[in-house]
Protein backbone atom coordinates (compact mmCIF):
# COMPACT_ATOMS: atom_id res chain seq x y z
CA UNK A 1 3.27 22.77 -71.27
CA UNK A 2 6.04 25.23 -72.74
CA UNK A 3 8.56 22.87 -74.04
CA UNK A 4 10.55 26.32 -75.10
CA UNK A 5 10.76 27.23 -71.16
CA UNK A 6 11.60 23.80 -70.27
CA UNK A 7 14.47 23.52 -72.81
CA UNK A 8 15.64 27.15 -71.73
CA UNK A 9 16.32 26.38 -68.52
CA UNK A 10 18.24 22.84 -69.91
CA UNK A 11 19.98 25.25 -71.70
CA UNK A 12 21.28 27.37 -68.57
CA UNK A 13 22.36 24.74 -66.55
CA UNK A 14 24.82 23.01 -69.42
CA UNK A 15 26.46 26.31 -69.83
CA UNK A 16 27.12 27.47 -66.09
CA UNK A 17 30.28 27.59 -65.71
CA UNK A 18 30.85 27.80 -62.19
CA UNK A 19 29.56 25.85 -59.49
CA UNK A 20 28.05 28.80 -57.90
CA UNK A 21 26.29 29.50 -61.68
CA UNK A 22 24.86 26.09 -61.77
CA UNK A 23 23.23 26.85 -58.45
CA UNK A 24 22.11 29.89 -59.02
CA UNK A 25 20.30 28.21 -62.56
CA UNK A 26 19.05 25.36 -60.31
CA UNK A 27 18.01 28.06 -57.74
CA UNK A 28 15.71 29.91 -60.41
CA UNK A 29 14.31 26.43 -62.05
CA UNK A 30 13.65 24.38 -58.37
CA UNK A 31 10.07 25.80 -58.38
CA UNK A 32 8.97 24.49 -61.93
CA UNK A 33 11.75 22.29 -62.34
CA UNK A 34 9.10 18.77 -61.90
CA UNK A 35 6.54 20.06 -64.25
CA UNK A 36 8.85 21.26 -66.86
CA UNK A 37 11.28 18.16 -66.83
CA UNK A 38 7.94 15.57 -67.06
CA UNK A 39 6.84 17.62 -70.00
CA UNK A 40 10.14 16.97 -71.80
CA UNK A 41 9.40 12.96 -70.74
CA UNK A 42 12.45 12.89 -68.57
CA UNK A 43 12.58 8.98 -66.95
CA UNK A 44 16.18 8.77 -65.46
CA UNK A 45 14.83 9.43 -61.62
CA UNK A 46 12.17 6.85 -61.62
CA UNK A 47 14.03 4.42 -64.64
CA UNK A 48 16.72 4.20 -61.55
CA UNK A 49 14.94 2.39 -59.21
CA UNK A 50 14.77 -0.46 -61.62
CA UNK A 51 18.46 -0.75 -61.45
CA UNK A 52 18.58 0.08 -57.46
CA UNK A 53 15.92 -2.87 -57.15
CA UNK A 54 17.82 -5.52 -59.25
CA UNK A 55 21.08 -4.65 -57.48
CA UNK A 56 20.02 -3.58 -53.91
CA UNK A 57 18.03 -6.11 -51.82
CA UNK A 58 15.73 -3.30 -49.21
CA UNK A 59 16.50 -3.50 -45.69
CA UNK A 60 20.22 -3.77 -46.42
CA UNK A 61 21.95 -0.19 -45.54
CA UNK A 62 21.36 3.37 -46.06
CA UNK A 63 21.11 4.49 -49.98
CA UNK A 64 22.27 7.79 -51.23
CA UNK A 65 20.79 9.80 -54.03
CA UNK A 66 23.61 11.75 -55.17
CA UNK A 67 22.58 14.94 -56.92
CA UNK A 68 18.97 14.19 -55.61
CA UNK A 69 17.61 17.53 -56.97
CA UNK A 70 13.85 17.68 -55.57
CA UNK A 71 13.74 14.26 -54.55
CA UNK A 72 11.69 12.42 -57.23
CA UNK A 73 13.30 9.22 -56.82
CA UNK A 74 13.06 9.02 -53.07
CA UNK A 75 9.26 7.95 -52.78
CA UNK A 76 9.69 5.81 -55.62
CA UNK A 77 12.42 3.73 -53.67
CA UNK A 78 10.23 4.03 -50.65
CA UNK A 79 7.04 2.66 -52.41
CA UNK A 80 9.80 -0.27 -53.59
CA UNK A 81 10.46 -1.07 -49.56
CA UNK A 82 13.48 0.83 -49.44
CA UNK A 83 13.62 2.93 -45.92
CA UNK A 84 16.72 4.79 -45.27
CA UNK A 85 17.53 7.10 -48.52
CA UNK A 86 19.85 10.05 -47.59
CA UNK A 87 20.19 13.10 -50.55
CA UNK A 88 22.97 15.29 -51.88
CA UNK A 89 22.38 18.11 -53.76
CA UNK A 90 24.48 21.83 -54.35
CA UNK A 91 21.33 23.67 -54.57
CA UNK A 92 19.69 24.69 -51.20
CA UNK A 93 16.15 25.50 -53.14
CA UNK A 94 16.00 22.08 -54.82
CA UNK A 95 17.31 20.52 -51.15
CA UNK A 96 13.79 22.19 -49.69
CA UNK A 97 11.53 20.48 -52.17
CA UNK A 98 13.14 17.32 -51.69
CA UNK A 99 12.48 17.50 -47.94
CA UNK A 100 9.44 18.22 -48.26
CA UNK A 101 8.59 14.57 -50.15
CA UNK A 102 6.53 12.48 -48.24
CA UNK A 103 5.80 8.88 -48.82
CA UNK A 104 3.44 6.72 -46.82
CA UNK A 105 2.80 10.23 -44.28
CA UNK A 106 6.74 10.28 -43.73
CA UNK A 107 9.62 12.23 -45.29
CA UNK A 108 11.29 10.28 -48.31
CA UNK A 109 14.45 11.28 -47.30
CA UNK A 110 16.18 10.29 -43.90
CA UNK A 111 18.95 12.94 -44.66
CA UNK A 112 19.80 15.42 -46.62
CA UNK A 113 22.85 17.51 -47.11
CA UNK A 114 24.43 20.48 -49.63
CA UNK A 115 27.73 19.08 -51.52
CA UNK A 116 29.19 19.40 -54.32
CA UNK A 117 30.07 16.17 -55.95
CA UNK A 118 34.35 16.47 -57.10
CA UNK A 119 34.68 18.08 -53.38
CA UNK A 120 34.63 16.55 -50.65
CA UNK A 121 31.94 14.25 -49.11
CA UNK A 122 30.42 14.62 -45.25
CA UNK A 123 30.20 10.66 -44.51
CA UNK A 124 32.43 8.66 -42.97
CA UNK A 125 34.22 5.58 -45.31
CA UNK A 126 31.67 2.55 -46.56
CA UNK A 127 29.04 4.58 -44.80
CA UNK A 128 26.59 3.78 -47.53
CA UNK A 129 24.96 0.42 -49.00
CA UNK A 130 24.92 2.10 -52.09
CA UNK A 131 24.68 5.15 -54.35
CA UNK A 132 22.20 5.94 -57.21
CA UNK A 133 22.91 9.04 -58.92
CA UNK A 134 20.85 10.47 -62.27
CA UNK A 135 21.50 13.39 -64.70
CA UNK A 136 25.06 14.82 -62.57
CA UNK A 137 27.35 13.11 -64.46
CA UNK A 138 26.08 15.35 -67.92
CA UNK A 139 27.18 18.85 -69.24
CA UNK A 140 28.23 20.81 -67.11
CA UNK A 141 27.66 18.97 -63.79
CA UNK A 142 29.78 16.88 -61.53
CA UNK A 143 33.21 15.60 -62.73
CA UNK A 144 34.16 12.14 -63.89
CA UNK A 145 36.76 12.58 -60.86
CA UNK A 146 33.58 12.50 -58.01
CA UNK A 147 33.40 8.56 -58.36
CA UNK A 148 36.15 8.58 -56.45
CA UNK A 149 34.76 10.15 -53.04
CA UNK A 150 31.46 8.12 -54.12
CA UNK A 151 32.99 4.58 -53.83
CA UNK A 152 35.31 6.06 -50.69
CA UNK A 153 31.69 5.87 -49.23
CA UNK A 154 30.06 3.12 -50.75
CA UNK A 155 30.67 -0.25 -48.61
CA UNK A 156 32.91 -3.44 -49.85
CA UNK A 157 30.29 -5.57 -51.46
CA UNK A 158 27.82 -2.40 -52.14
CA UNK A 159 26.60 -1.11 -55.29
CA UNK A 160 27.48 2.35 -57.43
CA UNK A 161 24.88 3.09 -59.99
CA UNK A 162 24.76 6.02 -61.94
CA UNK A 163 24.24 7.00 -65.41
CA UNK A 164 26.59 9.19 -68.28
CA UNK A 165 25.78 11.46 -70.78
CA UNK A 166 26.77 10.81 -73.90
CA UNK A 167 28.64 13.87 -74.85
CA UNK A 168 30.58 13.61 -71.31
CA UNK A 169 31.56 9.98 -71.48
CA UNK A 170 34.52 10.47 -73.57
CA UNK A 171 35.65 13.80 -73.13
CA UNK A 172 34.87 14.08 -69.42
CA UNK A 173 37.46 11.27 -68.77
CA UNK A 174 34.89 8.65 -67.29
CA UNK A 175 36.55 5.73 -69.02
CA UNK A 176 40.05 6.52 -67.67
CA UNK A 177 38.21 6.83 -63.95
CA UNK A 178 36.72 3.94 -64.39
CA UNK A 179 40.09 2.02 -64.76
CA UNK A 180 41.63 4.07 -62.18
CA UNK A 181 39.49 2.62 -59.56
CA UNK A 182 39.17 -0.75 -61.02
CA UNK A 183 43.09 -1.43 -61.28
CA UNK A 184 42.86 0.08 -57.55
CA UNK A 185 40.41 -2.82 -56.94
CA UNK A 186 38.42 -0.26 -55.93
CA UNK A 187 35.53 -1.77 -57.74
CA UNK A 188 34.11 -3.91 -60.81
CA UNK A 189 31.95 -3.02 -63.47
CA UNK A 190 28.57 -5.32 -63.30
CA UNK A 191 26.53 -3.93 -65.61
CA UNK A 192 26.11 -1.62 -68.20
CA UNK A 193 23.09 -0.28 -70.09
CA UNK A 194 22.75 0.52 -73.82
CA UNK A 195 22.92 4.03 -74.54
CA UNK A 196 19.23 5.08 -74.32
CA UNK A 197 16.96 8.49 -74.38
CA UNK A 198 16.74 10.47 -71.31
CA UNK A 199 13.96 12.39 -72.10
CA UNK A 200 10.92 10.66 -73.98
CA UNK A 201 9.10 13.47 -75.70
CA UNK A 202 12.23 15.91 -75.79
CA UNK A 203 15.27 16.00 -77.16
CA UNK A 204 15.37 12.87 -78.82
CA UNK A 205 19.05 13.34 -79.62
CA UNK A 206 20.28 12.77 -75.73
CA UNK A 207 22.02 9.57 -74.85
CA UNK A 208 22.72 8.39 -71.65
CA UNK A 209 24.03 4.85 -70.43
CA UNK A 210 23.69 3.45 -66.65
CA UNK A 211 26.64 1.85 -65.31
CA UNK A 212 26.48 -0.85 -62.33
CA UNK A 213 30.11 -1.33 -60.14
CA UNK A 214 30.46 -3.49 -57.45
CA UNK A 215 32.81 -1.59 -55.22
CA UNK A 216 35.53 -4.11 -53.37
């Protein structure tokens, strides 16, 4: 596997600086984008479902995988019992593959829409038992600001869990959103990982946490 190839197109998504760059870079990575991010040993889309499963009792609500790429944690939460998963993703070519995902001879996904997470969401309020979310919140991506719209959909009682990169925690503003909504009562903080390694065999230097909030 060319780790070189794999790492260039890493390398293009940090540094769009548009939203219509970053799809375009996700546009021209969709098709090899599984092979080349398992060659780096990247874990966050399947590590999540750990966190889903110890939070989320199945049968409870609709989940949504926000910024669900090609869909590689859908079939994992459907092989864990979980049924209704909806998807959010600003790339049309990466919103393909993940609707193409099958688990048990059905689609993985019960939904799936293009949005941009910092804009505005298409889901009515506490529409959602809870939101997972993997590798957005990083260089580049989706702002610190998008956990707002993400617990304005998230039921009382429901779950938001979602990991941080490293170099965005602090000067992405994360912290200061996170107090925002919890002096709102908006939510609680439940958990929260140690920073860990996102990618096993590459990159050995990137650091991501998960965060758990009960939203109120």
């Amino acid at each position: 596997m060319n780790f070189d190839k794999a790492n260039a197109a890493l390398d293009s998504v940090y540094t769009a600086d548009t939203p219509e760059g970053l799809a375009k870079a996700y546009a021209d990575w969709a098709a090899t984008y599984d092979s080349e991010t398992a060659s780096l040993g990247y874990l966050l889309p399947f590590l999540i479902t750990a966190w889903v499963a110890r939070h989320v009792p199945a049968g409870e609500g609709p989940l949504l995988d926000a910024g669900c790429g090609t869909g590689l944690s859908g079939p994992s939460l459907k092989a864990l019992g979980y049924g209704d998963i909806a998807g959010l993703d600003l790339s049309d070519d990466m919103l393909k593959i993940a609707g193409s995902r099958q688990a048990d001879g059905k689609p993985a996904y019960s939904e799936l829409k293009k949005a941009m997470l910092g804009g505005p969401l298409p889901w009515p309020d506490r529409h959602f038992r809870a939101f997972f979310s993997t590798g957005v919140f990083t260089i580049g991506h989706a702002p610190a600001s998008g956990l707002h719209e993400l617990a304005r959909i998230t039921k009382s009682g429901g779950h938001a869990i979602f990991t941080v990169r490293d170099q965005v925690f602090e000067n992405g503003g994360f912290q200061a959103v996170f107090d925002e909504l919890e002096r709102a009562k908006k939510w609680r903080l439940v958990e929260q990982s140690p920073w860990f390694r996102c990618y096993a065999i590459g990159d050995p230097e990137a650091l991501v946490k998960t965060f758990v909030f009960e939203v109120m």
